[in-house]
N, C-alpha and C. Protein backbone atom coordinates (compact mmCIF):
# COMPACT_ATOMS: atom_id res chain seq x y z
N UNK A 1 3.08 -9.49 -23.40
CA UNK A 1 3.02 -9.13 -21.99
C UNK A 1 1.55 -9.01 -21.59
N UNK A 2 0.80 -9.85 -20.74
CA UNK A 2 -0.27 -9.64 -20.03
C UNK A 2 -0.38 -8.26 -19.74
N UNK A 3 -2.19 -7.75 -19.80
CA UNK A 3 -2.22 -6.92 -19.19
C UNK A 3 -2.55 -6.77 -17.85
N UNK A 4 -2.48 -5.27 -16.76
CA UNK A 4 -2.26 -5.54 -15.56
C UNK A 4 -4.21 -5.68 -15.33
N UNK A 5 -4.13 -6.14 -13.62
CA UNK A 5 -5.84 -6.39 -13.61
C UNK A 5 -6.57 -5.32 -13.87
N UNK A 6 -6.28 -4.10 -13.25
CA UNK A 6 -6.80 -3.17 -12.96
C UNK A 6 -6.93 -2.27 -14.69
N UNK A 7 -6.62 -2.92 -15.69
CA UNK A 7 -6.78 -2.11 -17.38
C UNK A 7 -7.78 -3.64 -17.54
N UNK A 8 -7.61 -4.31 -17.10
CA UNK A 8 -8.43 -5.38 -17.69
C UNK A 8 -9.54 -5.44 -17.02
N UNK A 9 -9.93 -5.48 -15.94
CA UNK A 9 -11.15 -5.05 -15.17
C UNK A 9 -12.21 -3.78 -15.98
N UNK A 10 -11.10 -2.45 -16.36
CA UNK A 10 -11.74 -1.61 -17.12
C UNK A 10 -12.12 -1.67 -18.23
N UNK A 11 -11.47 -2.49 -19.24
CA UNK A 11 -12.07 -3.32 -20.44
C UNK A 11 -13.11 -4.39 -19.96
N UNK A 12 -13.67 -5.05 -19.17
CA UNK A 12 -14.26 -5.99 -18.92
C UNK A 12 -15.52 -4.91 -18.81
N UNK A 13 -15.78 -3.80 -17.82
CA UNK A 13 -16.84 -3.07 -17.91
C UNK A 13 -17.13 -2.64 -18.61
N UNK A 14 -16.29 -2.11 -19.74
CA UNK A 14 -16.59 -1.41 -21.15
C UNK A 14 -17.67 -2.35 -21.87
N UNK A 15 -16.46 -3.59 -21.88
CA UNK A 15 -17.00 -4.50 -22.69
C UNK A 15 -18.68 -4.76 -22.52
N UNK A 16 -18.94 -4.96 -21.42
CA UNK A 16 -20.18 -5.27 -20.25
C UNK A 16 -20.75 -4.20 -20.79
N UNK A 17 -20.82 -3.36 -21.09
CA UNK A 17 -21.95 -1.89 -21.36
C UNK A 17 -22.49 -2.18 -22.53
N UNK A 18 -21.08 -2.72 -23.19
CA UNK A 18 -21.32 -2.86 -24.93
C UNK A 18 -22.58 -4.30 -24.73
N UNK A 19 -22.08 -4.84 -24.56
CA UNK A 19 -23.17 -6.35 -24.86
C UNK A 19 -24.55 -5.79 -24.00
N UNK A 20 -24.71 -5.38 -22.67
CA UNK A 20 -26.07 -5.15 -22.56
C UNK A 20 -26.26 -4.62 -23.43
N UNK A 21 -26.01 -3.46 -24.20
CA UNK A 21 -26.67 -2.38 -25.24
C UNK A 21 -27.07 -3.14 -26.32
N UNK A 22 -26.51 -4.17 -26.85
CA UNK A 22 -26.09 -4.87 -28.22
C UNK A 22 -27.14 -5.84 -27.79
N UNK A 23 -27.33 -6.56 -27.04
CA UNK A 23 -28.23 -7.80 -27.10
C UNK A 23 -29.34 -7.69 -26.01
N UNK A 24 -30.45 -8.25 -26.50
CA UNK A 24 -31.67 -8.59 -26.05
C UNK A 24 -32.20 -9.30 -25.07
N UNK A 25 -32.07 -10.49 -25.90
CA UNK A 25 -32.62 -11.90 -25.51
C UNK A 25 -31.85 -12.10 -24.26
N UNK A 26 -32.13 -12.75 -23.08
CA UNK A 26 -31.72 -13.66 -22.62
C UNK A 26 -30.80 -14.35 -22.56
N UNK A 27 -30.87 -15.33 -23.47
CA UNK A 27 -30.00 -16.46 -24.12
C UNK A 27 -28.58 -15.42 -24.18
N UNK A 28 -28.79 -14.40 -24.74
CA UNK A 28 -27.62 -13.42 -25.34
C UNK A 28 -26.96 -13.25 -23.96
N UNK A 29 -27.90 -12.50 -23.25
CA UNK A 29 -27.18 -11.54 -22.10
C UNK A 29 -26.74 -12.57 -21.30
N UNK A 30 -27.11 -13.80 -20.98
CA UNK A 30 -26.63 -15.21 -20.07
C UNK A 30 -25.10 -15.36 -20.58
N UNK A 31 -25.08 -16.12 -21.99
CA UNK A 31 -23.63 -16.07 -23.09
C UNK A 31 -22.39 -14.91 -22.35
N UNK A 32 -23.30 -13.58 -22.84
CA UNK A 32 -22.05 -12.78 -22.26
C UNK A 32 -22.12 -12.41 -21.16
N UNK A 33 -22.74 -12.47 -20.21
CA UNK A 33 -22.54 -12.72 -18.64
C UNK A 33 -21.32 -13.82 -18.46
N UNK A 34 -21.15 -14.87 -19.04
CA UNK A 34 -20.38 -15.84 -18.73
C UNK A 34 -19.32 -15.55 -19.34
N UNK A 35 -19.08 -15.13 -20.66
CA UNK A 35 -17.74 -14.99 -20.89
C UNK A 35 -17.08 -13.70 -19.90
N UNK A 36 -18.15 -12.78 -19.39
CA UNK A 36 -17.32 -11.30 -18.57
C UNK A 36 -17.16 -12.33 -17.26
N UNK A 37 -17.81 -13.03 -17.10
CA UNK A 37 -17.01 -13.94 -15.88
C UNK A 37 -15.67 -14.60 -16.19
N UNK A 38 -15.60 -15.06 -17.19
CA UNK A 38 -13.91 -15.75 -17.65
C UNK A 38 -13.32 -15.12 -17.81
N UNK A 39 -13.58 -13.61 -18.31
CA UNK A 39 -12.40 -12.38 -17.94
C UNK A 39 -12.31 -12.09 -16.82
N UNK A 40 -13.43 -12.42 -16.18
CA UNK A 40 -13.16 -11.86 -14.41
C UNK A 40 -11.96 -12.81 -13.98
N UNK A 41 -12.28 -14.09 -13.99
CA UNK A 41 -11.54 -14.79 -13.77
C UNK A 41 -10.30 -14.98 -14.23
N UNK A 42 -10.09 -14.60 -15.39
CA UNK A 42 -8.34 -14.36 -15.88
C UNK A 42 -7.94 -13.93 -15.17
N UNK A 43 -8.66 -12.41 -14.98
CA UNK A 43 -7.87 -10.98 -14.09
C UNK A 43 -7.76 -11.34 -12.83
N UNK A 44 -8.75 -12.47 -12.31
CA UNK A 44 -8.02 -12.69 -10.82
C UNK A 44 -6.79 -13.40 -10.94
N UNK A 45 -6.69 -14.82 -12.13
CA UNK A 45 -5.31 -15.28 -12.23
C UNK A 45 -4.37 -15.11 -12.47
N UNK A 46 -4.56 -13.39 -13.20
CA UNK A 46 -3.70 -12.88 -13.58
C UNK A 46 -2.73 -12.20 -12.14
N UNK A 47 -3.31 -11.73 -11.36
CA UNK A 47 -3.53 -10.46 -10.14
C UNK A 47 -2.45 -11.85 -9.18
N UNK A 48 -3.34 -13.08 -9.11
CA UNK A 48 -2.68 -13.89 -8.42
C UNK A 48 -1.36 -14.24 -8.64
N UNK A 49 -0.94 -14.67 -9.57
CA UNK A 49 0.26 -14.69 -10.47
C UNK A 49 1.62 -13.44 -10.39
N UNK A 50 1.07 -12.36 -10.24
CA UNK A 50 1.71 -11.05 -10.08
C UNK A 50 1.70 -11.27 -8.42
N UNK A 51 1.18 -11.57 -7.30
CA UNK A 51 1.20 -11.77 -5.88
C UNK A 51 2.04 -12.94 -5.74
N UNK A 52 2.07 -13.33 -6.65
CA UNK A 52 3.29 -15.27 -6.00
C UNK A 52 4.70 -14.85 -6.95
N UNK A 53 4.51 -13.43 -8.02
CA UNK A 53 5.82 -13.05 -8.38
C UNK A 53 6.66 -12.16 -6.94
N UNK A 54 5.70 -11.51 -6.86
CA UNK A 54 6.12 -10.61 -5.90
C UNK A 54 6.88 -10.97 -4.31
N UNK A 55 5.79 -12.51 -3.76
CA UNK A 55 6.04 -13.01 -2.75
C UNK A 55 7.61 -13.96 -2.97
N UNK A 56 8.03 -14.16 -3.99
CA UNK A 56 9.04 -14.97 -4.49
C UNK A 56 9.94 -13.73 -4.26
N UNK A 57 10.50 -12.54 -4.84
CA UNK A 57 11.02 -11.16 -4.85
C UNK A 57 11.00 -11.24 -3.67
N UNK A 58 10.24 -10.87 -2.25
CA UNK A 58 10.76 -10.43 -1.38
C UNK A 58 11.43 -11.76 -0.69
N UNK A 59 10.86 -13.09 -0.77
CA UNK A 59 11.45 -14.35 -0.06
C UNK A 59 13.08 -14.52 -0.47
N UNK A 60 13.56 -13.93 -1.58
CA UNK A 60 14.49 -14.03 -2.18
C UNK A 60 15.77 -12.82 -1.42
N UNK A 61 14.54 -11.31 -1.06
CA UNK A 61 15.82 -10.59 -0.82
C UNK A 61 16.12 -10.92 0.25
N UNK A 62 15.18 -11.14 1.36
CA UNK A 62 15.31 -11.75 2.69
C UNK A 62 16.37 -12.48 3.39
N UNK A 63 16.77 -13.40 2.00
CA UNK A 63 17.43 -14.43 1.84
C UNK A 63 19.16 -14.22 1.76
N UNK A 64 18.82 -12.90 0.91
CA UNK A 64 20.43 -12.72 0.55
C UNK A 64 21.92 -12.50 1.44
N UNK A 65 22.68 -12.49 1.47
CA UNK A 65 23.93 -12.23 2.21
C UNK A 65 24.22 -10.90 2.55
N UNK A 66 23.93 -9.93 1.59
CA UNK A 66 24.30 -8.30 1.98
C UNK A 66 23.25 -7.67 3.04
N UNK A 67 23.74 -7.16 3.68
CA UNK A 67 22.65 -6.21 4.71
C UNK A 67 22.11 -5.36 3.40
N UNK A 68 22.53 -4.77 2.95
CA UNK A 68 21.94 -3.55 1.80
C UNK A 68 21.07 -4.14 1.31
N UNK A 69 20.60 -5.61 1.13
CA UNK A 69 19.84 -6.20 0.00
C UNK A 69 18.43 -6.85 1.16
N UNK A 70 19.02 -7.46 2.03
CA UNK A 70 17.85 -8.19 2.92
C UNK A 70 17.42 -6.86 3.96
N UNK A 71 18.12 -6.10 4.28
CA UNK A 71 18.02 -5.26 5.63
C UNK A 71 17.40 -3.83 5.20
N UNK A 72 16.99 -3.24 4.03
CA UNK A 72 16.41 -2.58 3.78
C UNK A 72 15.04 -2.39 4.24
N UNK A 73 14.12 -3.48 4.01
CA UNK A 73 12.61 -3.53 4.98
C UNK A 73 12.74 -3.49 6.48
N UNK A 74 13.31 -3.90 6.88
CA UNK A 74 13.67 -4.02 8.60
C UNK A 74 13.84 -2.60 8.57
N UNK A 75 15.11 -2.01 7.96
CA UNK A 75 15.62 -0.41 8.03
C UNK A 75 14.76 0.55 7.92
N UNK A 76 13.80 0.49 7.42
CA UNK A 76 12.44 1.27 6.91
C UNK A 76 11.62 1.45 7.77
N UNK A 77 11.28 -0.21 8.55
CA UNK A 77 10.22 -0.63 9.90
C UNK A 77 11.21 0.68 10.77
N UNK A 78 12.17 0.03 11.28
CA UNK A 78 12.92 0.81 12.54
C UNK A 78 12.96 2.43 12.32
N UNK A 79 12.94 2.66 10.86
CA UNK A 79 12.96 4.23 11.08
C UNK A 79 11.54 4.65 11.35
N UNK A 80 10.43 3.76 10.54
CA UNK A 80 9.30 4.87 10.81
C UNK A 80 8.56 4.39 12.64
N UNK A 81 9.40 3.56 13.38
CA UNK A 81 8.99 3.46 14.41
C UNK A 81 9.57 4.35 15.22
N UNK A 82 10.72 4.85 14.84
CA UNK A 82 11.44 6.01 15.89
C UNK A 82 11.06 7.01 15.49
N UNK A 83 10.50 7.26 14.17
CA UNK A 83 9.60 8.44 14.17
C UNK A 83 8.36 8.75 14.51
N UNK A 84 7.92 7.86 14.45
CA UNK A 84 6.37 7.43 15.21
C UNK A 84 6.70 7.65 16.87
N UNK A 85 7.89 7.56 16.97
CA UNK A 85 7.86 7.09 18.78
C UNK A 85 8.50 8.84 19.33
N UNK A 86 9.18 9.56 18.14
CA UNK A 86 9.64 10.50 18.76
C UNK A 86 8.51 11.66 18.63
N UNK A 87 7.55 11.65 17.50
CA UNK A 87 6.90 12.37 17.45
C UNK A 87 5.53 12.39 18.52
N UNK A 88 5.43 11.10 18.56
CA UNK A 88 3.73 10.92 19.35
C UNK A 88 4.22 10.66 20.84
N UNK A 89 5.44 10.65 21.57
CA UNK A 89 5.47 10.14 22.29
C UNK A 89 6.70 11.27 23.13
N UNK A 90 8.17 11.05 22.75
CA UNK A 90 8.97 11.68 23.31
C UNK A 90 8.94 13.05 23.01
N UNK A 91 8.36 14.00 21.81
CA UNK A 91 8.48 15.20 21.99
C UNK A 91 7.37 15.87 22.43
N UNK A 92 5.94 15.30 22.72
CA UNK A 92 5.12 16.38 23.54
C UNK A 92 5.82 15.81 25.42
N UNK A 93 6.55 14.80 25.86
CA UNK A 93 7.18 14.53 26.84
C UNK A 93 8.37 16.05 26.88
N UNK A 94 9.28 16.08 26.15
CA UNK A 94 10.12 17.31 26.06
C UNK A 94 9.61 18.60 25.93
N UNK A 95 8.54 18.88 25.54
CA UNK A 95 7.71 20.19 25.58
C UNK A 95 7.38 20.54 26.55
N UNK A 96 6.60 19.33 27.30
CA UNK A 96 5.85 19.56 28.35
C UNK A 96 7.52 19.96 29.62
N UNK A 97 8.41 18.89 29.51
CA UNK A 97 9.62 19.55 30.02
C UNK A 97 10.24 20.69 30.27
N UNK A 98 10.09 21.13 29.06
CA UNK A 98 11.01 22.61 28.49
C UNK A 98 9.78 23.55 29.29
N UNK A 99 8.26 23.15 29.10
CA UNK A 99 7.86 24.47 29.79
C UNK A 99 8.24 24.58 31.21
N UNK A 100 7.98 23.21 31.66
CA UNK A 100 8.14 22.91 33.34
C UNK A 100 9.46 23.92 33.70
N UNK A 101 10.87 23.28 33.10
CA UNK A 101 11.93 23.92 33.12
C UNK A 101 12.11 25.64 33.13
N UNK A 102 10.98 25.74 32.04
CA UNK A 102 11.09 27.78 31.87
C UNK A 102 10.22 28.15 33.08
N UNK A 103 9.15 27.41 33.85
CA UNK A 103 8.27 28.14 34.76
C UNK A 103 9.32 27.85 36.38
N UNK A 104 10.34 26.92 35.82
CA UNK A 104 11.09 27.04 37.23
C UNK A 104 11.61 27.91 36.98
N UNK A 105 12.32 28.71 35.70
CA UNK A 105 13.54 29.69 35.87
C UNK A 105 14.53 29.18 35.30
N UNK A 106 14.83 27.53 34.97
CA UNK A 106 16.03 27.65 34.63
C UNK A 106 16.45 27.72 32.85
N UNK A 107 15.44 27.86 32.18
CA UNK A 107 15.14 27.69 30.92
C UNK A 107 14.95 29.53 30.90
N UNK A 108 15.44 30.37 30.03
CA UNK A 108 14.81 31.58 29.51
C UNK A 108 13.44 31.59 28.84
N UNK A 109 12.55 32.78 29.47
CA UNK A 109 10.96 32.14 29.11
C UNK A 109 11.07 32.52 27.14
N UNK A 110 12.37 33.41 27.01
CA UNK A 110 11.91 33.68 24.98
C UNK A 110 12.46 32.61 24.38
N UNK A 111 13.47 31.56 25.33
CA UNK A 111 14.11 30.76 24.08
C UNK A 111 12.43 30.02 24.18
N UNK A 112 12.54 29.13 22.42
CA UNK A 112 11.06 27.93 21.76
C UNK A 112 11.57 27.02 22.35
N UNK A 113 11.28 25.63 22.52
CA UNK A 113 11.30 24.86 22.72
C UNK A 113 11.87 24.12 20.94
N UNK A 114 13.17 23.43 20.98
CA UNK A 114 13.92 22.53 20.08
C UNK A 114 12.27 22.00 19.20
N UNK A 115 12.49 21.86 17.54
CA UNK A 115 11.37 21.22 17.18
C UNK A 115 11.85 19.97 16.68
């Protein structure tokens, strides 16, 4: 099993500490400059690879026949938009109501206002 980028990135700097410390010359530090680039570069193909698994996974649930299976992301969007919409929007609208309502009288001024 590959490892993920983000353990391999952290071995790549390790590694990187070790060889400046270890070598001298030039010639040396060029060498392993280039190979911590071909690990760089794994870990991006790796990272990429895990993004075209992932993009396949959701193209797939999207796809499916059950609401439970495709309609879950949609279900998620719609809830945190009615919560977004009731909090930032319709309940300082009802507050501001409920006071209007208690300074006419028809609201009791001890009942709170619903949270």
């Amino acid at each position: 099993m590959p490892l993920p980028a983000l353990a391999l990135g952290g071995i790549v700097s390790t590694v990187a500490g070790l060889i400046d410390s270890l070598h001298t010359s030039d010639k040396e530090r060029l060498e392993a400059e280039i190979e911590l680039q071909k690990l760089g570069l794994e870990a991006a193909k790796l990272e990429a690879e895990l993004i075209k698994g992932q993009q396949e996974i959701n193209r797939t649930e999207a796809q499916h026949a059950s609401l439970f299976v495709a309609g879950w992301r949609p279900a998620i969007g719609w809830i945190g938009a009615a919560a977004l919409g009731y909090q930032f929007l319709l309940y300082p609208m009802l507050t501001w109501a409920w006071a209007a309502m208690q300074g006419a009288g028809w609201i009791p001024a001890s009942l709170q206002p619903p949270r």
